[in-house]
PDB file of N, CA and C in Angstrom:
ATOM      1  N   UNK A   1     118.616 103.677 106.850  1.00  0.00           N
ATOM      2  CA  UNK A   1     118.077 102.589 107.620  1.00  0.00           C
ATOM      3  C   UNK A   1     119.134 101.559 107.984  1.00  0.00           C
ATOM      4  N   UNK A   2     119.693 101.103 107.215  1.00  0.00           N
ATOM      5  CA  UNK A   2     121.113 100.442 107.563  1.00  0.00           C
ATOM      6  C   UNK A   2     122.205 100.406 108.455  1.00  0.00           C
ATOM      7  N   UNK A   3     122.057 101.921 108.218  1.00  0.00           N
ATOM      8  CA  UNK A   3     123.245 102.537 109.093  1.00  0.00           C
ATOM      9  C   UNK A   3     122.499 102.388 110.548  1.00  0.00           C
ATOM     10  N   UNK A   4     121.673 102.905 110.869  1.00  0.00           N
ATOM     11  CA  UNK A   4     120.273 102.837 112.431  1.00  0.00           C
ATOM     12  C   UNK A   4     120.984 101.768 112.604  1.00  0.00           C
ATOM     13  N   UNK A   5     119.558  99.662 111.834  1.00  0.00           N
ATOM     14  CA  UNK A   5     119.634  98.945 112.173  1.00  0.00           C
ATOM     15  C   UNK A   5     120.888  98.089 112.315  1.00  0.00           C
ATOM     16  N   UNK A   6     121.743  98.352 111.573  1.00  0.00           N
ATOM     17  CA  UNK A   6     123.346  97.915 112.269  1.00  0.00           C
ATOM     18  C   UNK A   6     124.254  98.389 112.968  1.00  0.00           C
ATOM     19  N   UNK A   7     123.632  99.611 113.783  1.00  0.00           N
ATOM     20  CA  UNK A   7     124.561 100.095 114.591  1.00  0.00           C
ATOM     21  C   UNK A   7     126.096 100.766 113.895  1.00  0.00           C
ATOM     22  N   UNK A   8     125.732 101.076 112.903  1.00  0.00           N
ATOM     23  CA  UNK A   8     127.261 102.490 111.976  1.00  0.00           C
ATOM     24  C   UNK A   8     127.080 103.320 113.066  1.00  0.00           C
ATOM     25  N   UNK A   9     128.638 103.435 112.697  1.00  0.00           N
ATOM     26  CA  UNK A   9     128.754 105.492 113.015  1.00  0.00           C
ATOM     27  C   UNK A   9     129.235 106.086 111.869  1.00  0.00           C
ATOM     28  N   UNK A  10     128.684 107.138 111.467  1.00  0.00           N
ATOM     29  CA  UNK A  10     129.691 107.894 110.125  1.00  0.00           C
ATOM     30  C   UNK A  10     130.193 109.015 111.303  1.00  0.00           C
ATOM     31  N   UNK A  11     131.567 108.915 110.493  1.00  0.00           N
ATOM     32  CA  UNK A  11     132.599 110.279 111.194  1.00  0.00           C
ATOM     33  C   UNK A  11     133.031 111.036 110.088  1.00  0.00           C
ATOM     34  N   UNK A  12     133.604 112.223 110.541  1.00  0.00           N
ATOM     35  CA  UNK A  12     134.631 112.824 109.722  1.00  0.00           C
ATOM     36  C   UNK A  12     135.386 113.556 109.710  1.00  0.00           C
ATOM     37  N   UNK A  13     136.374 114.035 109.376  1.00  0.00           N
ATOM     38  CA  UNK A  13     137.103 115.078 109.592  1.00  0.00           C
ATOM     39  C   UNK A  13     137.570 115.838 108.520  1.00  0.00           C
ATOM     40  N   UNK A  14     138.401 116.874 109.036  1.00  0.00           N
ATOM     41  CA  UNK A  14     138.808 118.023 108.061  1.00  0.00           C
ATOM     42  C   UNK A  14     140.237 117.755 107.591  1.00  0.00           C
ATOM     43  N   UNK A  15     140.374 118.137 105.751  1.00  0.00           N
ATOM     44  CA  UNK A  15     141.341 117.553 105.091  1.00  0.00           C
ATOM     45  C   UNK A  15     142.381 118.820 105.334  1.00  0.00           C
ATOM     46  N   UNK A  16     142.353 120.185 105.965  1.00  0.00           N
ATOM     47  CA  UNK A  16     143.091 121.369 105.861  1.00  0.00           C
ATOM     48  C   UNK A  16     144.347 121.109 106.165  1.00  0.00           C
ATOM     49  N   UNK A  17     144.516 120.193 107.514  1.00  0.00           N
ATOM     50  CA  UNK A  17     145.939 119.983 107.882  1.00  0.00           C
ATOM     51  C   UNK A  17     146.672 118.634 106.874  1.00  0.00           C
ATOM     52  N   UNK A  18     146.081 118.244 105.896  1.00  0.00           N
ATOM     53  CA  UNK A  18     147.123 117.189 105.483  1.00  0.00           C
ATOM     54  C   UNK A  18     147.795 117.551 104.210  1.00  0.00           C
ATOM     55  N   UNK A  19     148.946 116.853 103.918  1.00  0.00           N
ATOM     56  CA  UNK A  19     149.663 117.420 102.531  1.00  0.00           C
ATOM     57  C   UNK A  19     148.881 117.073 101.618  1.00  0.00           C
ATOM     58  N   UNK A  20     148.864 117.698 100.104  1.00  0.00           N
ATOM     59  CA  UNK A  20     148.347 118.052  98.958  1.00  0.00           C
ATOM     60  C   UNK A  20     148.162 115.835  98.447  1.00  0.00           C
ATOM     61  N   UNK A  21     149.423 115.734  98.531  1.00  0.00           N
ATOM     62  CA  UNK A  21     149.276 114.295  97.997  1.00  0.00           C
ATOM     63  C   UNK A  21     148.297 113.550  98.700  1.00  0.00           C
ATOM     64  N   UNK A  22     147.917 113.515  99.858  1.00  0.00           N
ATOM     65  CA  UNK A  22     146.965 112.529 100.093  1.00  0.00           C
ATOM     66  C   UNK A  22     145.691 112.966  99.798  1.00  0.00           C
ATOM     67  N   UNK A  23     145.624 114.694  99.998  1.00  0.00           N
ATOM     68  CA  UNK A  23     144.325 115.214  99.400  1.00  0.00           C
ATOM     69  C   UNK A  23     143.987 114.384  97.873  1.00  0.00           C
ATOM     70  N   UNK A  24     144.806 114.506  97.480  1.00  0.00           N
ATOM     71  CA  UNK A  24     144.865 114.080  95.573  1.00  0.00           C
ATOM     72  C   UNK A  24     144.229 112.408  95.557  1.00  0.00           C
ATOM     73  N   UNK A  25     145.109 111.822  96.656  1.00  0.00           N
ATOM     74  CA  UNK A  25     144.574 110.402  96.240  1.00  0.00           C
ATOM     75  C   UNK A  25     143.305 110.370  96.953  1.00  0.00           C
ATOM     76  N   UNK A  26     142.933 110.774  97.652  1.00  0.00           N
ATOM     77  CA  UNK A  26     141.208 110.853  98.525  1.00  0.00           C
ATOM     78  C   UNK A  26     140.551 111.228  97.079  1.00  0.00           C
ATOM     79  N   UNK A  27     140.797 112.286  96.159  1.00  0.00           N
ATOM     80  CA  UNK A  27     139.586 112.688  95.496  1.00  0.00           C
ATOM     81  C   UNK A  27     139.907 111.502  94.097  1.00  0.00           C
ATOM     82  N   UNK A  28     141.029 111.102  93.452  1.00  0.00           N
ATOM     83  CA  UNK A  28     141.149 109.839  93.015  1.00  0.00           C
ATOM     84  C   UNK A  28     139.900 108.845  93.211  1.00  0.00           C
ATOM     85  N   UNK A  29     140.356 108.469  94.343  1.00  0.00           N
ATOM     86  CA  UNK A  29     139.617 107.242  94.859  1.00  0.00           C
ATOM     87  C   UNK A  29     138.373 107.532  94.801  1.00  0.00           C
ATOM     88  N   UNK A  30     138.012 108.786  95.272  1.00  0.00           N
ATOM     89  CA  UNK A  30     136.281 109.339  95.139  1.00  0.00           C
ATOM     90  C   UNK A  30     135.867 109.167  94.026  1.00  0.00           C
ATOM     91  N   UNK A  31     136.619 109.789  93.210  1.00  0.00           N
ATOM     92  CA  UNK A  31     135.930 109.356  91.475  1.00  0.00           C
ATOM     93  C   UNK A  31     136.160 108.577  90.477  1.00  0.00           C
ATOM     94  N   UNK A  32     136.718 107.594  91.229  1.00  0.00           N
ATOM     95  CA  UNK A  32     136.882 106.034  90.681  1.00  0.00           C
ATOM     96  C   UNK A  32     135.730 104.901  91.131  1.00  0.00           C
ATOM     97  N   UNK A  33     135.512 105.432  92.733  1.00  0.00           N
ATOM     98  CA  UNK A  33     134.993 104.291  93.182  1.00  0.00           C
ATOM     99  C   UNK A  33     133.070 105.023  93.900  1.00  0.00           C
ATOM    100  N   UNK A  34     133.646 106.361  94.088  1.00  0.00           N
ATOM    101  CA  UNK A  34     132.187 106.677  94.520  1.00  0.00           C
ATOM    102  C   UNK A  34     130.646 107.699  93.364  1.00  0.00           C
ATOM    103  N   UNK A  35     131.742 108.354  93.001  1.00  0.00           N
ATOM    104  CA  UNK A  35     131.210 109.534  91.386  1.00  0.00           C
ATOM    105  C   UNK A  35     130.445 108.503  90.421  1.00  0.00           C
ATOM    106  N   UNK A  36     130.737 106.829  90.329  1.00  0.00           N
ATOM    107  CA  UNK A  36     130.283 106.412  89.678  1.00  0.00           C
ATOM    108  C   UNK A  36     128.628 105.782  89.841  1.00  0.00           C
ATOM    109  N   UNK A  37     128.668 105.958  91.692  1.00  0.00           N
ATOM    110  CA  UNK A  37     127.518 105.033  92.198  1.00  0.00           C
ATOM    111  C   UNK A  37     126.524 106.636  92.164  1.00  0.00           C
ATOM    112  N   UNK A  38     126.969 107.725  92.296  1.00  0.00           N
ATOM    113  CA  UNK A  38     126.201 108.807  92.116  1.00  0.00           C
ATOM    114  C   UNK A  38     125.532 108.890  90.891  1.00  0.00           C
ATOM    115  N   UNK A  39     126.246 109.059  89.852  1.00  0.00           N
ATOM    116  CA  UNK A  39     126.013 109.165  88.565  1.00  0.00           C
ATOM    117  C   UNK A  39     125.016 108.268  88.306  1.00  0.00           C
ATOM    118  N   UNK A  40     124.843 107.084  88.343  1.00  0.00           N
ATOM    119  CA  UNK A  40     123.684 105.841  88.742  1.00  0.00           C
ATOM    120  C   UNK A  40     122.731 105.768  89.364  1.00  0.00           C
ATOM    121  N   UNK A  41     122.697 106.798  90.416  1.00  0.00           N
ATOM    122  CA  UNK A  41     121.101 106.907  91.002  1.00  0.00           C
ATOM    123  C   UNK A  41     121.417 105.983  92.256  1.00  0.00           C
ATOM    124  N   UNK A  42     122.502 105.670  92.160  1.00  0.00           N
ATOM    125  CA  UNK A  42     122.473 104.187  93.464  1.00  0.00           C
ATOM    126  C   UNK A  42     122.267 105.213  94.663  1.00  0.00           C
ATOM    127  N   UNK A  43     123.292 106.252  94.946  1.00  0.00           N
ATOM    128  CA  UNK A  43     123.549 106.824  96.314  1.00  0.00           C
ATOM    129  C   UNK A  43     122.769 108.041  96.124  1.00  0.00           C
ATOM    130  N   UNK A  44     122.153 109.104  96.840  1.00  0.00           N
ATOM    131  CA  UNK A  44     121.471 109.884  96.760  1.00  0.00           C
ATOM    132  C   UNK A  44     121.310 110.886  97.926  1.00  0.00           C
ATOM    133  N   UNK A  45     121.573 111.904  97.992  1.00  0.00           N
ATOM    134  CA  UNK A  45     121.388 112.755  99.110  1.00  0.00           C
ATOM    135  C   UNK A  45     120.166 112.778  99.600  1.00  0.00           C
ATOM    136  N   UNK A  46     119.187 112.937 101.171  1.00  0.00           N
ATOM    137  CA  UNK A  46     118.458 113.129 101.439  1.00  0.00           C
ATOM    138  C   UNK A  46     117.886 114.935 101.909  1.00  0.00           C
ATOM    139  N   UNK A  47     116.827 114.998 101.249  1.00  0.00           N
ATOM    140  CA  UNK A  47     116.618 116.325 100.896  1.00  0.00           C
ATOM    141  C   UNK A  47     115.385 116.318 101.627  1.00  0.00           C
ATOM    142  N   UNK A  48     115.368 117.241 102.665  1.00  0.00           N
ATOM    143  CA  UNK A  48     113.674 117.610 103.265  1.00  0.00           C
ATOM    144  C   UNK A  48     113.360 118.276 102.809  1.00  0.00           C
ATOM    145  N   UNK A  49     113.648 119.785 102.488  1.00  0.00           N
ATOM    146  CA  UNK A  49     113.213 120.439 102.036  1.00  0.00           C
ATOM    147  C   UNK A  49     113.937 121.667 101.331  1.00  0.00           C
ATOM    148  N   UNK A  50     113.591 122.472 100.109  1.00  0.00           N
ATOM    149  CA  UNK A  50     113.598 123.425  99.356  1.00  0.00           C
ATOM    150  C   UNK A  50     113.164 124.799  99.492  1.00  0.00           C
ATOM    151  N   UNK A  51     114.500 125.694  99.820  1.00  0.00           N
ATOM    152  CA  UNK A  51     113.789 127.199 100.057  1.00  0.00           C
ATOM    153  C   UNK A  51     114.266 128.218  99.093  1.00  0.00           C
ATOM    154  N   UNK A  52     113.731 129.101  98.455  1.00  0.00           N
ATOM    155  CA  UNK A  52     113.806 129.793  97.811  1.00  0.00           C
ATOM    156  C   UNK A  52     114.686 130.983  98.937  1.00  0.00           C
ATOM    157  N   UNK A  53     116.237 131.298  97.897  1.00  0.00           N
ATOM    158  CA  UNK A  53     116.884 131.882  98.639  1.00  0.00           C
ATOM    159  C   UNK A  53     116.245 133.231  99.468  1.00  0.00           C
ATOM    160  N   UNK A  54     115.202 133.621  99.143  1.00  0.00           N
ATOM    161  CA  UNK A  54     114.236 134.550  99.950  1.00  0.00           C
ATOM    162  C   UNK A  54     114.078 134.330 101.363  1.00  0.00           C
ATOM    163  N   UNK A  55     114.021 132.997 101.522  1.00  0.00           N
ATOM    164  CA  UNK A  55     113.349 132.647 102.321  1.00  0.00           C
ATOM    165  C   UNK A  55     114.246 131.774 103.590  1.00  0.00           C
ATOM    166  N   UNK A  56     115.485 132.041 103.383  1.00  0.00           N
ATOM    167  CA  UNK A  56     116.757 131.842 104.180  1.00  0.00           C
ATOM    168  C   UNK A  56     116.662 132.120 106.020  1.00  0.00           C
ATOM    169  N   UNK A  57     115.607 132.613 106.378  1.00  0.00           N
ATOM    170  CA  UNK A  57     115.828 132.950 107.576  1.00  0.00           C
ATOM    171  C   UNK A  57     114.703 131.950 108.004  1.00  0.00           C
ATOM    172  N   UNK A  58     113.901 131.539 107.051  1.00  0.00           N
ATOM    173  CA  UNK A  58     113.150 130.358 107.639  1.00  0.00           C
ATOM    174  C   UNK A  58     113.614 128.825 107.110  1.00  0.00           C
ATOM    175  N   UNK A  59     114.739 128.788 106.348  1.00  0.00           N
ATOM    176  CA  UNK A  59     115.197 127.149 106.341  1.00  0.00           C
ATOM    177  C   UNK A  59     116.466 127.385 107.880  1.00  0.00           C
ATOM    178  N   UNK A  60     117.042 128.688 107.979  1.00  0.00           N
ATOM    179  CA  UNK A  60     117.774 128.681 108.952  1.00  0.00           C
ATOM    180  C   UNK A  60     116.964 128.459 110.358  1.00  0.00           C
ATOM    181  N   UNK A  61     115.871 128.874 110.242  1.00  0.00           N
ATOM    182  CA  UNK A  61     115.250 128.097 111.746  1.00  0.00           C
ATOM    183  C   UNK A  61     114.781 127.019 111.912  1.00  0.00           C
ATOM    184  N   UNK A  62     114.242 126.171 110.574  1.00  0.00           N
ATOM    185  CA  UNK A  62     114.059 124.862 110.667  1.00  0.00           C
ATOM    186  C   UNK A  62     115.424 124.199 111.379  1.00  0.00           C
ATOM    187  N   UNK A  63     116.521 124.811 110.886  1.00  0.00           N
ATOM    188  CA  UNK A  63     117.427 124.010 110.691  1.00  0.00           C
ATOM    189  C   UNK A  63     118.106 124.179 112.087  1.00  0.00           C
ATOM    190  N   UNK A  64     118.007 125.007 112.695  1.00  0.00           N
ATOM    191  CA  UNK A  64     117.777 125.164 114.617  1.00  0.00           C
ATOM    192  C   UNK A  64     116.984 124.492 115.179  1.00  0.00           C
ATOM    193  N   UNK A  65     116.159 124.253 114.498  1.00  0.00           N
ATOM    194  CA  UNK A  65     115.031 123.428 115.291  1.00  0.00           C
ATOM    195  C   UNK A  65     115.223 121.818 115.444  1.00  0.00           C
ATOM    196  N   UNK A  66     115.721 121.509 114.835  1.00  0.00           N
ATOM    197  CA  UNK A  66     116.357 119.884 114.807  1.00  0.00           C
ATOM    198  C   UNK A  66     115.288 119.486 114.766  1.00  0.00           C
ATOM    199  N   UNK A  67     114.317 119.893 113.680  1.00  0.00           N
ATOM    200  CA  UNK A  67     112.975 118.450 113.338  1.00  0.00           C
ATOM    201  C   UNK A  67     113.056 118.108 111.813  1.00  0.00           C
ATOM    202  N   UNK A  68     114.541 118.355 111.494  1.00  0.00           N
ATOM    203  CA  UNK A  68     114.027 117.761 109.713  1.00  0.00           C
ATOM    204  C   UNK A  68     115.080 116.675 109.907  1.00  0.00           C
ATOM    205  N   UNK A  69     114.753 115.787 109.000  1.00  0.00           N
ATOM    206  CA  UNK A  69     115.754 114.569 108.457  1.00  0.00           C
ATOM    207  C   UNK A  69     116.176 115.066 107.272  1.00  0.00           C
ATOM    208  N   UNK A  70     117.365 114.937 106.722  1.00  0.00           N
ATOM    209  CA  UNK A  70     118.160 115.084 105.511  1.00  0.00           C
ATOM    210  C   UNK A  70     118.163 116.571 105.156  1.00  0.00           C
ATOM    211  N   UNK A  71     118.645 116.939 104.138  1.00  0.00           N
ATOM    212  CA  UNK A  71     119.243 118.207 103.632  1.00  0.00           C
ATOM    213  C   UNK A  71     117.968 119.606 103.863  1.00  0.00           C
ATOM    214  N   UNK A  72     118.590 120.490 104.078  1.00  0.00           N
ATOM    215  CA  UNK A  72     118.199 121.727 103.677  1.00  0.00           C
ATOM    216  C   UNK A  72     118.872 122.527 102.866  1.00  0.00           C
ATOM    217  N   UNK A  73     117.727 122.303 101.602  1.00  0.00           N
ATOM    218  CA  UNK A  73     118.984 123.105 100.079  1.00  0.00           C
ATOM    219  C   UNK A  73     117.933 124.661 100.123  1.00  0.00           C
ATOM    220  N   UNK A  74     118.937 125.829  99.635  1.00  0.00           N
ATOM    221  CA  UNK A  74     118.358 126.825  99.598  1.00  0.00           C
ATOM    222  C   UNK A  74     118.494 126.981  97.687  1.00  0.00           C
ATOM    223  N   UNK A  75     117.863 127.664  97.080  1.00  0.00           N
ATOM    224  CA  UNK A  75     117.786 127.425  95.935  1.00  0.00           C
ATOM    225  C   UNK A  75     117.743 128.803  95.184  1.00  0.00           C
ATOM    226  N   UNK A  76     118.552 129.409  93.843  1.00  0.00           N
ATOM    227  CA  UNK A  76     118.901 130.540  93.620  1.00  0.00           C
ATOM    228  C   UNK A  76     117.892 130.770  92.303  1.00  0.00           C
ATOM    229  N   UNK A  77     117.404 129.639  91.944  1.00  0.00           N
ATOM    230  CA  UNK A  77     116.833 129.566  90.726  1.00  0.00           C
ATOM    231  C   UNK A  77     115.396 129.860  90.699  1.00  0.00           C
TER     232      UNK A  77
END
Protein backbone atom coordinates (compact mmCIF):
# COMPACT_ATOMS: atom_id res chain seq x y z
CA UNK A 1 0.00 0.00 0.00
CA UNK A 2 2.78 2.41 0.53
CA UNK A 3 4.57 1.73 -2.23
CA UNK A 4 0.85 2.45 -4.61
CA UNK A 5 0.03 5.57 -2.33
CA UNK A 6 3.50 7.22 -2.62
CA UNK A 7 4.20 6.66 -5.91
CA UNK A 8 7.66 3.89 -5.43
CA UNK A 9 9.04 2.07 -8.10
CA UNK A 10 10.88 -1.17 -7.04
CA UNK A 11 13.56 -2.17 -9.71
CA UNK A 12 16.09 -4.66 -10.14
CA UNK A 13 18.66 -6.19 -11.64
CA UNK A 14 20.92 -9.11 -12.15
CA UNK A 15 24.11 -9.60 -9.91
CA UNK A 16 25.86 -12.20 -12.81
CA UNK A 17 27.96 -9.51 -14.38
CA UNK A 18 29.53 -7.99 -11.19
CA UNK A 19 32.78 -9.07 -9.32
CA UNK A 20 32.51 -11.54 -6.36
CA UNK A 21 33.39 -8.57 -3.85
CA UNK A 22 30.48 -6.51 -4.29
CA UNK A 23 28.32 -9.66 -4.52
CA UNK A 24 29.78 -10.36 -0.84
CA UNK A 25 29.06 -6.93 0.50
CA UNK A 26 25.25 -6.91 -1.00
CA UNK A 27 24.62 -10.22 0.96
CA UNK A 28 26.58 -8.61 4.17
CA UNK A 29 24.43 -5.81 4.21
CA UNK A 30 21.30 -8.13 3.58
CA UNK A 31 21.94 -9.92 6.74
CA UNK A 32 22.83 -7.24 8.88
CA UNK A 33 20.22 -4.93 8.01
CA UNK A 34 17.34 -6.91 6.24
CA UNK A 35 17.44 -11.03 7.65
CA UNK A 36 16.78 -9.31 10.83
CA UNK A 37 13.35 -7.48 9.94
CA UNK A 38 12.38 -11.03 8.38
CA UNK A 39 13.17 -13.03 11.23
CA UNK A 40 10.64 -10.53 13.20
CA UNK A 41 7.63 -10.89 11.27
CA UNK A 42 8.10 -7.13 10.28
CA UNK A 43 8.57 -7.87 6.35
CA UNK A 44 6.67 -10.71 4.85
CA UNK A 45 6.17 -12.10 1.45
CA UNK A 46 2.76 -11.91 -0.13
CA UNK A 47 1.37 -15.28 -0.90
CA UNK A 48 -2.00 -15.85 -2.97
CA UNK A 49 -1.92 -18.95 -3.25
CA UNK A 50 -0.62 -22.71 -2.56
CA UNK A 51 -0.35 -25.60 -5.08
CA UNK A 52 0.45 -28.88 -4.48
CA UNK A 53 3.34 -29.71 -6.83
CA UNK A 54 0.63 -31.91 -8.75
CA UNK A 55 -0.99 -29.33 -9.62
CA UNK A 56 1.74 -27.11 -11.46
CA UNK A 57 0.02 -26.66 -14.69
CA UNK A 58 -2.76 -24.91 -12.92
CA UNK A 59 -0.67 -22.35 -10.63
CA UNK A 60 1.22 -21.96 -14.10
CA UNK A 61 -1.99 -20.64 -15.67
CA UNK A 62 -3.08 -18.58 -12.91
CA UNK A 63 0.09 -17.19 -13.17
CA UNK A 64 -0.54 -16.28 -17.12
CA UNK A 65 -3.48 -15.00 -16.29
CA UNK A 66 -2.33 -11.91 -14.37
CA UNK A 67 -5.29 -12.01 -11.75
CA UNK A 68 -3.37 -12.90 -8.55
CA UNK A 69 -1.60 -10.40 -6.24
CA UNK A 70 1.53 -11.75 -4.48
CA UNK A 71 3.30 -15.12 -4.67
CA UNK A 72 2.53 -18.34 -6.26
CA UNK A 73 4.34 -21.05 -4.07
CA UNK A 74 4.14 -24.61 -5.40
CA UNK A 75 4.60 -26.95 -2.49
CA UNK A 76 6.51 -30.50 -2.32
CA UNK A 77 5.22 -31.41 1.02
Amino acid sequence: GQVLRRRLTVTGSTLRPRPVAFKSAIAAALREKVWPWLAAGRVKPVIHQVFPASQAAEAHALMESSTHVGKIVLSWS
